[in-house]
N, C-alpha and C. Protein backbone atom coordinates (compact mmCIF):
# COMPACT_ATOMS: atom_id res chain seq x y z
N UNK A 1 105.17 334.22 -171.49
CA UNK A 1 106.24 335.15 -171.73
C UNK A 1 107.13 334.56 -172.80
N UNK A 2 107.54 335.55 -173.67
CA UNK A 2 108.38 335.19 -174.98
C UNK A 2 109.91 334.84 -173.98
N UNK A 3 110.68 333.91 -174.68
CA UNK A 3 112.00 333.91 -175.02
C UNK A 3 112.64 335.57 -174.64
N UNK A 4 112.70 336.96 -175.47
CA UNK A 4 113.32 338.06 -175.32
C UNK A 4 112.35 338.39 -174.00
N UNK A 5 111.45 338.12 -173.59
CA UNK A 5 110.99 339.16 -172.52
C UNK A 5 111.86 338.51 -171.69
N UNK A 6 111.93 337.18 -171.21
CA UNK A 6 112.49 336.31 -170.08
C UNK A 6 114.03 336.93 -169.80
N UNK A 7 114.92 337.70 -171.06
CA UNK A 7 116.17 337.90 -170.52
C UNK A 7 116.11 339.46 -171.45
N UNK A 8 115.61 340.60 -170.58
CA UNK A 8 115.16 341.72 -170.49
C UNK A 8 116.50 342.70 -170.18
N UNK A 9 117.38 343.33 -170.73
CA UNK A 9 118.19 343.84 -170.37
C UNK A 9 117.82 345.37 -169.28
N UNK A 10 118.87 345.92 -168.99
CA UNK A 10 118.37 347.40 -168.39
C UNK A 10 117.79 348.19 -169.40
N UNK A 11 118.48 348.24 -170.56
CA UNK A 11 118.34 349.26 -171.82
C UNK A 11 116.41 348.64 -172.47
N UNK A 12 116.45 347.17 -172.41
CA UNK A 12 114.79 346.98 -172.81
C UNK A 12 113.86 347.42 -171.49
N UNK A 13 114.42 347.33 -170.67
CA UNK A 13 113.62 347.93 -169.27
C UNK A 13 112.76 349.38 -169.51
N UNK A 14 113.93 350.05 -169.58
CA UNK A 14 114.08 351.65 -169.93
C UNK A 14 113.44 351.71 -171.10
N UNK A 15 113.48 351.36 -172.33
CA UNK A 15 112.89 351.45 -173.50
C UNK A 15 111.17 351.18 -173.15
N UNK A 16 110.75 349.98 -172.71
CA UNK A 16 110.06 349.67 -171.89
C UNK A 16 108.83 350.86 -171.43
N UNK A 17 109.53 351.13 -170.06
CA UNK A 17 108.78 352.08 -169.55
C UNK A 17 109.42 353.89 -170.03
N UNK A 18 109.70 353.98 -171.05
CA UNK A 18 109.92 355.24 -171.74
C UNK A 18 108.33 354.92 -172.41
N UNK A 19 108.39 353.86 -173.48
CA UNK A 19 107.20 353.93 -173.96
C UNK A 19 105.66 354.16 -173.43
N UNK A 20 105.52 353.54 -172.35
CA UNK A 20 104.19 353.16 -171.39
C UNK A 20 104.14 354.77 -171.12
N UNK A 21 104.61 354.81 -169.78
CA UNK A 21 104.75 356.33 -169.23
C UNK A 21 104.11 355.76 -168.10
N UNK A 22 103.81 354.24 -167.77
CA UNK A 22 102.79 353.82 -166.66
C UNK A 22 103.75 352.83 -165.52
N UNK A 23 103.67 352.86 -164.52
CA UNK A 23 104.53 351.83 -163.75
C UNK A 23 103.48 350.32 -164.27
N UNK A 24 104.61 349.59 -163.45
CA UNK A 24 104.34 348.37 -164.67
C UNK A 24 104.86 347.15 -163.14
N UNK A 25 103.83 346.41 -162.51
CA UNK A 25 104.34 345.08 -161.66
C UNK A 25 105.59 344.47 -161.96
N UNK A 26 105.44 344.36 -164.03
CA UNK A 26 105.71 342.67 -164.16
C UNK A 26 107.93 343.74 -164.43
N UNK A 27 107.29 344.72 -164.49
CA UNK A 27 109.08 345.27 -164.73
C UNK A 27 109.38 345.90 -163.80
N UNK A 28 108.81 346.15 -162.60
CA UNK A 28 109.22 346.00 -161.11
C UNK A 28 109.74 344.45 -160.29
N UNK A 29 109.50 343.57 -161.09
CA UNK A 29 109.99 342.29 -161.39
C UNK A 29 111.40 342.01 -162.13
N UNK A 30 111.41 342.21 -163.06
CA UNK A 30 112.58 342.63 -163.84
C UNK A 30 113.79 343.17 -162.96
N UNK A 31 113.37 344.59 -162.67
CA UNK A 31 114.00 345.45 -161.91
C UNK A 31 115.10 344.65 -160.56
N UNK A 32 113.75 344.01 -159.83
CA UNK A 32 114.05 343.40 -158.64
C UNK A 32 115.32 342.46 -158.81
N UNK A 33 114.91 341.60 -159.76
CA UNK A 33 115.81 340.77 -159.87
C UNK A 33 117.13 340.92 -160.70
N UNK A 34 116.88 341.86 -161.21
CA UNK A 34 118.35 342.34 -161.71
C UNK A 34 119.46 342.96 -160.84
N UNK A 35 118.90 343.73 -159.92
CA UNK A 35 120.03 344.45 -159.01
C UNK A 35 119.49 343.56 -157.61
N UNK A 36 118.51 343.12 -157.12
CA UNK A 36 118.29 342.61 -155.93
C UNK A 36 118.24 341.16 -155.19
N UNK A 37 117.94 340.55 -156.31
CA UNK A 37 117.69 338.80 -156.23
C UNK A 37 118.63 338.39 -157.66
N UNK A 38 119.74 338.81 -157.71
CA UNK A 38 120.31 338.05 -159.21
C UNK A 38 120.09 336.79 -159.85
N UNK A 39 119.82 336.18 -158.48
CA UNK A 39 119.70 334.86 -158.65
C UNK A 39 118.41 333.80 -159.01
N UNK A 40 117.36 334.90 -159.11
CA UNK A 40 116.36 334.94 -159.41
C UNK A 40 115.46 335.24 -160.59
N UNK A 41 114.40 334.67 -161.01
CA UNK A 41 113.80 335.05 -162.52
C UNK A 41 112.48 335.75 -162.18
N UNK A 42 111.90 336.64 -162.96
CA UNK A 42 110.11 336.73 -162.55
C UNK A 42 109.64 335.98 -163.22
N UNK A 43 108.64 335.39 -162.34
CA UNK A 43 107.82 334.21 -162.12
C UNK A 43 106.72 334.37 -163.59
N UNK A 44 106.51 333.61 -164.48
CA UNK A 44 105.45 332.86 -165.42
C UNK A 44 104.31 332.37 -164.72
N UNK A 45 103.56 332.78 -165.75
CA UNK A 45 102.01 332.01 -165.33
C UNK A 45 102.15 330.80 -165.20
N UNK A 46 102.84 329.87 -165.74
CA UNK A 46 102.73 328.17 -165.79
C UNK A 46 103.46 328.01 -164.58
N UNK A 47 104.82 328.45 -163.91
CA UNK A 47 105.00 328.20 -162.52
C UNK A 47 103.69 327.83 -160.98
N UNK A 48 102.63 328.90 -161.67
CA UNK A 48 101.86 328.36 -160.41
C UNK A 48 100.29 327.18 -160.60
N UNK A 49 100.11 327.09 -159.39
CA UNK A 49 99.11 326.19 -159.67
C UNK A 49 98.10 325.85 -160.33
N UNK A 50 97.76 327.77 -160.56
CA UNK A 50 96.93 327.27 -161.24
C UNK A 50 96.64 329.02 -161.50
N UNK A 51 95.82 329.78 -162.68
CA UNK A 51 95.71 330.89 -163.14
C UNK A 51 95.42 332.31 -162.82
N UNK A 52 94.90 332.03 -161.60
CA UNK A 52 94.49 332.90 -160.32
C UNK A 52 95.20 333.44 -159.26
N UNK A 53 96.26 332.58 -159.29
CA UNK A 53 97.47 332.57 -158.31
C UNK A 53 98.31 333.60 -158.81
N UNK A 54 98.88 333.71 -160.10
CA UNK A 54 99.67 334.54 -161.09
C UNK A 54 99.52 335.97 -160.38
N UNK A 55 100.90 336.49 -160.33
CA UNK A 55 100.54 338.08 -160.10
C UNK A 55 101.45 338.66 -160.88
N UNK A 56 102.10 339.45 -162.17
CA UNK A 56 103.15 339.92 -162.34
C UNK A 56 104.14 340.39 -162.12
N UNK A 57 103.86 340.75 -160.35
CA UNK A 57 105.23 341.21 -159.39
C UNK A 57 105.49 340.13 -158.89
N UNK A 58 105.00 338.50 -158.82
CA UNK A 58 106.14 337.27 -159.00
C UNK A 58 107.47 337.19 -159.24
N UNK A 59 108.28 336.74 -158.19
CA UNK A 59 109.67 336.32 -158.70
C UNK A 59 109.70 335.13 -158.35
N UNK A 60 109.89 333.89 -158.90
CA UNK A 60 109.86 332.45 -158.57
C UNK A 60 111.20 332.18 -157.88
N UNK A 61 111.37 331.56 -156.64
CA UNK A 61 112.32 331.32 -155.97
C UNK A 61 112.33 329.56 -155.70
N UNK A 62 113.83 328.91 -155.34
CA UNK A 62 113.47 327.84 -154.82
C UNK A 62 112.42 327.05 -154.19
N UNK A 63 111.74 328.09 -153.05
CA UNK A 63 111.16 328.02 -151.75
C UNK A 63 109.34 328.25 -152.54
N UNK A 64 109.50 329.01 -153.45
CA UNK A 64 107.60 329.24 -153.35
C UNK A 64 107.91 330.80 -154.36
N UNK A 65 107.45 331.95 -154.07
CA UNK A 65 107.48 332.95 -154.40
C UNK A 65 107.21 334.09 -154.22
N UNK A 66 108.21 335.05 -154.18
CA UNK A 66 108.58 335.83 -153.81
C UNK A 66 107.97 337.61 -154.66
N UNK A 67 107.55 338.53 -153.81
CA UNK A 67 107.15 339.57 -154.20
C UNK A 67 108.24 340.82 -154.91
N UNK A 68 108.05 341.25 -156.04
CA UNK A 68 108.57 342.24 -156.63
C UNK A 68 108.58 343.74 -155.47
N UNK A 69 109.89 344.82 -155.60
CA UNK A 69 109.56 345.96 -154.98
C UNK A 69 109.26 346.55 -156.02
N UNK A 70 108.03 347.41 -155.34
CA UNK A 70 107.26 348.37 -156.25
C UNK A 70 108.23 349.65 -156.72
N UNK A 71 109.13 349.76 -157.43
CA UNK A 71 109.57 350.57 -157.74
C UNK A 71 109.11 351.75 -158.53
N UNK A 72 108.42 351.01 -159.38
CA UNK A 72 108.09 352.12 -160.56
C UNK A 72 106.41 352.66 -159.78
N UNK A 73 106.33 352.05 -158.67
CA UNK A 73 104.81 352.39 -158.15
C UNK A 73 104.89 353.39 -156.36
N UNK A 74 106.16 353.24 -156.23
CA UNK A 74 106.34 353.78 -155.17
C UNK A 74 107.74 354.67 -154.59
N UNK A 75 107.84 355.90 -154.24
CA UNK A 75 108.69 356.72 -154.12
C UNK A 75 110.11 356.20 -153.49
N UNK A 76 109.27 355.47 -152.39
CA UNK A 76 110.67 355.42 -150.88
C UNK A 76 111.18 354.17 -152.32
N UNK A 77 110.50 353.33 -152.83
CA UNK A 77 111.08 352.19 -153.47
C UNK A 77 112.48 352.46 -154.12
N UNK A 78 111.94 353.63 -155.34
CA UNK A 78 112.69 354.39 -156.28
C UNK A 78 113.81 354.97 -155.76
N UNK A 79 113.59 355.50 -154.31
CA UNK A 79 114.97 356.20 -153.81
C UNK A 79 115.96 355.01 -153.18
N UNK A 80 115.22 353.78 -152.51
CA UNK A 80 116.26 352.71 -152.31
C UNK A 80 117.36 352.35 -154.24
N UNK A 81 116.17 352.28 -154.75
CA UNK A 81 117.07 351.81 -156.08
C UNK A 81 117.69 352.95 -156.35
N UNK A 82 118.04 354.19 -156.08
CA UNK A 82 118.62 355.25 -156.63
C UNK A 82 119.97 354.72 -155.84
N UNK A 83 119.74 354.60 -154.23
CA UNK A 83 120.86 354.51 -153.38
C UNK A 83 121.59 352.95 -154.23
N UNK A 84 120.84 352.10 -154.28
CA UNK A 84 120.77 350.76 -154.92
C UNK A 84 122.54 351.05 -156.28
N UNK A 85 121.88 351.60 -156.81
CA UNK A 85 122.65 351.94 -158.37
C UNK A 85 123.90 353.00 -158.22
N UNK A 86 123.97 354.22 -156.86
CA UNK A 86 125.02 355.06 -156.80
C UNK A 86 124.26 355.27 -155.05
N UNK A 87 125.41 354.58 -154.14
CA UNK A 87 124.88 354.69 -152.83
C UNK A 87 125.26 356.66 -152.65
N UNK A 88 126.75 356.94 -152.99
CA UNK A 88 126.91 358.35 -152.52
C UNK A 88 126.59 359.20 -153.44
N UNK A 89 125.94 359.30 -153.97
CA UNK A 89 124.75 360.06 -154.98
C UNK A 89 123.28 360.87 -154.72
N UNK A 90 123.20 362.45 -155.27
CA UNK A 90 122.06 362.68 -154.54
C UNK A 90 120.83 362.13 -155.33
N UNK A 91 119.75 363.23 -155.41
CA UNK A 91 118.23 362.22 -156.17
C UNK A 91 117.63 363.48 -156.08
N UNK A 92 116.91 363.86 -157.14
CA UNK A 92 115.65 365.21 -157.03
C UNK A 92 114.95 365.18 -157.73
N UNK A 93 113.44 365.45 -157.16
CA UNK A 93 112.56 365.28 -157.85
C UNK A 93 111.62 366.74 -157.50
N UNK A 94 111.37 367.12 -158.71
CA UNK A 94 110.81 367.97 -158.93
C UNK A 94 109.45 368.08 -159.81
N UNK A 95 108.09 368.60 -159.59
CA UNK A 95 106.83 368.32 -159.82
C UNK A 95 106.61 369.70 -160.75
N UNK A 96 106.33 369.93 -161.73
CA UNK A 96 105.58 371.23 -162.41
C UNK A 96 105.62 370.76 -164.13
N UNK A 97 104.93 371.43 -164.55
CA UNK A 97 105.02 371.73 -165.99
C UNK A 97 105.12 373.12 -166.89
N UNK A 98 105.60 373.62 -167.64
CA UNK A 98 105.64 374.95 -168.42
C UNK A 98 104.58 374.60 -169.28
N UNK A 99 104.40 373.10 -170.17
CA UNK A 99 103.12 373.59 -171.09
C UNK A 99 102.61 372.17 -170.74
N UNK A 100 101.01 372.15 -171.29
CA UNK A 100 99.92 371.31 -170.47
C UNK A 100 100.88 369.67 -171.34
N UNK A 101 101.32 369.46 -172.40
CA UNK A 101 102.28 368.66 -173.32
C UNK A 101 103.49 367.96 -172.07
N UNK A 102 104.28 368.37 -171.06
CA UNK A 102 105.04 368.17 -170.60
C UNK A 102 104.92 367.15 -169.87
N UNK A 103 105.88 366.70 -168.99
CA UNK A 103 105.34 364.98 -168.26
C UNK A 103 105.43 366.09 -166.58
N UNK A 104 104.86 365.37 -165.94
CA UNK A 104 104.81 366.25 -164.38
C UNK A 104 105.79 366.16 -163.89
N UNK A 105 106.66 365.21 -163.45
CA UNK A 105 107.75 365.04 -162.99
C UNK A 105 109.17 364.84 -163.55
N UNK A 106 110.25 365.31 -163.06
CA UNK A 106 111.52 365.61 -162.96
C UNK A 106 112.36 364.85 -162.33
N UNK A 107 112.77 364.02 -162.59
CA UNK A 107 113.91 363.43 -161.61
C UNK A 107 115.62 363.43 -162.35
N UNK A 108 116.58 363.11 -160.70
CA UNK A 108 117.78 363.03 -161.81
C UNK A 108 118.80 362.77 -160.72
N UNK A 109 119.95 361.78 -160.95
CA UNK A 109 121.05 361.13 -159.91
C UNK A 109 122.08 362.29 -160.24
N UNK A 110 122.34 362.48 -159.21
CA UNK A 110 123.50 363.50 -159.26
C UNK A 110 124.83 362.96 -158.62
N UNK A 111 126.15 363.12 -158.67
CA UNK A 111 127.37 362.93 -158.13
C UNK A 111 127.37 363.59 -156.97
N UNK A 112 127.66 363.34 -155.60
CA UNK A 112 128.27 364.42 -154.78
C UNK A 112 129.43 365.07 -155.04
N UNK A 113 129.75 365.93 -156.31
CA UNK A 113 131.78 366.37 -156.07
C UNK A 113 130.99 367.89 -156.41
N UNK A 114 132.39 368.66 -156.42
CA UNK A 114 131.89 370.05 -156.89
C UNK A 114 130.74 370.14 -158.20
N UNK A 115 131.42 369.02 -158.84
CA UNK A 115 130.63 369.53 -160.50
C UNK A 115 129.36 369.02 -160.40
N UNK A 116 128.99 368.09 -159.68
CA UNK A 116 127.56 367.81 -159.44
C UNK A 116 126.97 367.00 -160.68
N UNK A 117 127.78 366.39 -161.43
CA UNK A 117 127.61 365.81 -162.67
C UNK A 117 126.30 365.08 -162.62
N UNK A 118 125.46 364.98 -164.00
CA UNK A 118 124.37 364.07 -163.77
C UNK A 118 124.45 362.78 -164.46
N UNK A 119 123.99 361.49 -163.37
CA UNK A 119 124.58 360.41 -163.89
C UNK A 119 123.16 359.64 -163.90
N UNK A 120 122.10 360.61 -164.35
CA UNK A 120 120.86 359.56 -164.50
C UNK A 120 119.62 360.62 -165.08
N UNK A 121 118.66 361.02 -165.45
CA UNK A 121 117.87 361.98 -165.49
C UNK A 121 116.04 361.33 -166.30
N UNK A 122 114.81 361.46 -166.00
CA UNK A 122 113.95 361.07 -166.73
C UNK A 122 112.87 361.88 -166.06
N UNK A 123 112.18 362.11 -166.66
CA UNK A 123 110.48 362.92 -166.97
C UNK A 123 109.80 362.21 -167.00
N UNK A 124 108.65 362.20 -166.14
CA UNK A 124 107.33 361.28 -166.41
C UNK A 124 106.63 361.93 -165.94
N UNK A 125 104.74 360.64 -165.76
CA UNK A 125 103.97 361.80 -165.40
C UNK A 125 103.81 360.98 -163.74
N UNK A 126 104.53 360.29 -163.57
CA UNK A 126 104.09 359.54 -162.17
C UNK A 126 105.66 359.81 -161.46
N UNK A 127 106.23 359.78 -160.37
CA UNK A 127 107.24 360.32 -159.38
C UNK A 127 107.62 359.16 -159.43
N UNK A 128 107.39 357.85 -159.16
CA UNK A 128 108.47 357.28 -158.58
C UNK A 128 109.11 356.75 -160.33
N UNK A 129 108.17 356.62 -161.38
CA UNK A 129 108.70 356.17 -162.58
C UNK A 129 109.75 356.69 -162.81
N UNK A 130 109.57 358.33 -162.86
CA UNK A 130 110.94 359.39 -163.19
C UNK A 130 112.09 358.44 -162.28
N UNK A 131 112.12 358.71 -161.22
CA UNK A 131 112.96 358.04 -160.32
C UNK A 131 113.54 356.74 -160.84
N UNK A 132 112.83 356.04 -161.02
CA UNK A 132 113.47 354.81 -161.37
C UNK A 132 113.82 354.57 -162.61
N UNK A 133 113.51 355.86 -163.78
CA UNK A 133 114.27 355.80 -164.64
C UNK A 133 115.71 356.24 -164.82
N UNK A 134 115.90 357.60 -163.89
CA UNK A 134 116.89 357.89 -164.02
C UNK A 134 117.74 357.09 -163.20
N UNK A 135 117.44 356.38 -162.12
CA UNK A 135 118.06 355.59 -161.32
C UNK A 135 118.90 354.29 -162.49
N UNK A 136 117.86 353.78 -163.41
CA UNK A 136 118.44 352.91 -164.38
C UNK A 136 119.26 353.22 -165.08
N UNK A 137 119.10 354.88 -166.27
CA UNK A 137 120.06 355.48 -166.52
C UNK A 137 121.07 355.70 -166.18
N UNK A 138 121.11 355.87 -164.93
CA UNK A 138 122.17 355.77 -164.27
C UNK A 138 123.35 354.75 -163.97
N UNK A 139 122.30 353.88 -164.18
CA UNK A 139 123.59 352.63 -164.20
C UNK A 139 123.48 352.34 -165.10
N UNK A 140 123.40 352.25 -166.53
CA UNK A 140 123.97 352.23 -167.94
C UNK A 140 124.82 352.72 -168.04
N UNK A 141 124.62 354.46 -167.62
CA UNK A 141 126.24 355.11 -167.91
C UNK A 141 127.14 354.77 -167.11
N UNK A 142 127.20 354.31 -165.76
CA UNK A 142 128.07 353.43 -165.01
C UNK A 142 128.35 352.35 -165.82
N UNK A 143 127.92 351.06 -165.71
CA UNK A 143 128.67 349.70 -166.96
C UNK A 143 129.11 350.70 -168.17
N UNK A 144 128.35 351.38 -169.09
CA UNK A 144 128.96 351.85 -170.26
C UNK A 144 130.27 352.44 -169.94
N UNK A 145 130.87 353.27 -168.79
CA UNK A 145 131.92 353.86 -168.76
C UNK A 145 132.82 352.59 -167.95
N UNK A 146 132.34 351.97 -167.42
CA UNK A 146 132.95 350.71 -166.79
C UNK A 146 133.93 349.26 -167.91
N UNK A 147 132.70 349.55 -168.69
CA UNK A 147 133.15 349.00 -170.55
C UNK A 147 134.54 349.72 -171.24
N UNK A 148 134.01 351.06 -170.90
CA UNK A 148 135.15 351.96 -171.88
C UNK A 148 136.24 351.75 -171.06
N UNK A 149 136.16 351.62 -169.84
CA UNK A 149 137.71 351.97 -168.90
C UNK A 149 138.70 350.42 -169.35
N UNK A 150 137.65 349.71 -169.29
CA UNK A 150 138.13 348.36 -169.23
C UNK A 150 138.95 347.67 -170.74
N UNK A 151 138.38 348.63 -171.79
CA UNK A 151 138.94 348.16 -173.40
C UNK A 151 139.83 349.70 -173.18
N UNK A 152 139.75 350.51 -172.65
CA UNK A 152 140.82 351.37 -172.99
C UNK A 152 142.20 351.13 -171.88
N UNK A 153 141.92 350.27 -171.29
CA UNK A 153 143.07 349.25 -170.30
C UNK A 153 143.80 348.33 -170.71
């Protein structure tokens, strides 16, 4: 792993899997340890014994090592990280396409207030990806408005 992959922001995350369109172990790794294990890195091939051992949902811990949540590979995952990023926030996901070009899925974090504001939104062709994109989106525009409050203070 390069130097820039090792310190992966949310925004290269997202850029990331915008491009692929595929869930991805080694940035369900990423993921993990950004909002779940802070304290934690995902694990490199040279950490283990030996080349076989390596899995990309690795997170290297004091103790030995520790498994990535499948976020971008699994639904219930995506909705913990939705709750994860905006606990009183809703989540919807919606499955169809208008033309055969479109991605299958719909997702998007919503506010609970009247206006129902959307504070996350992404298209893919796999459910929990959508999910966990807009879930990320979502907390960009959280720090980004967290940024603005803070220099306009």
């Amino acid at each position: 792993m390069d130097e820039e992959e090792d310190c992966m922001t949310i925004e290269d995350i997202i850029e990331t899997l915008e491009k692929t369109d595929m869930p991805d172990s080694r940035i369900d790794a990423f993921i993990t340890c950004a909002f779940l294990l802070k304290q934690l890195r995902p694990a490199e091939p040279n950490d283990f014994d030996g080349p076989n051992d390596y899995l990309p949902s690795s997170i290297k811990s004091e103790h030995g090592f520790l498994m990535a949540r499948p976020f971008t590979h699994d639904v219930n995952h995506a909705i913990d990280l939705c709750r994860e990023v905006q606990p009183d926030a809703v989540w919807h996901l919606a499955r169809g396409r208008q033309t055969p070009d479109d991605s299958l899925y719909g997702a998007q974090l919503r506010e609970i207030k009247e206006s129902e504001s959307v504070l996350g939104e992404a298209e893919s062709n796999h459910a929990a990806l959508a999910l966990t994109l807009a879930a990320l989106r979502a907390h960009v525009r959280q720090e980004d408005e967290k940024r603005a409050g803070d220099e306009g203070a």
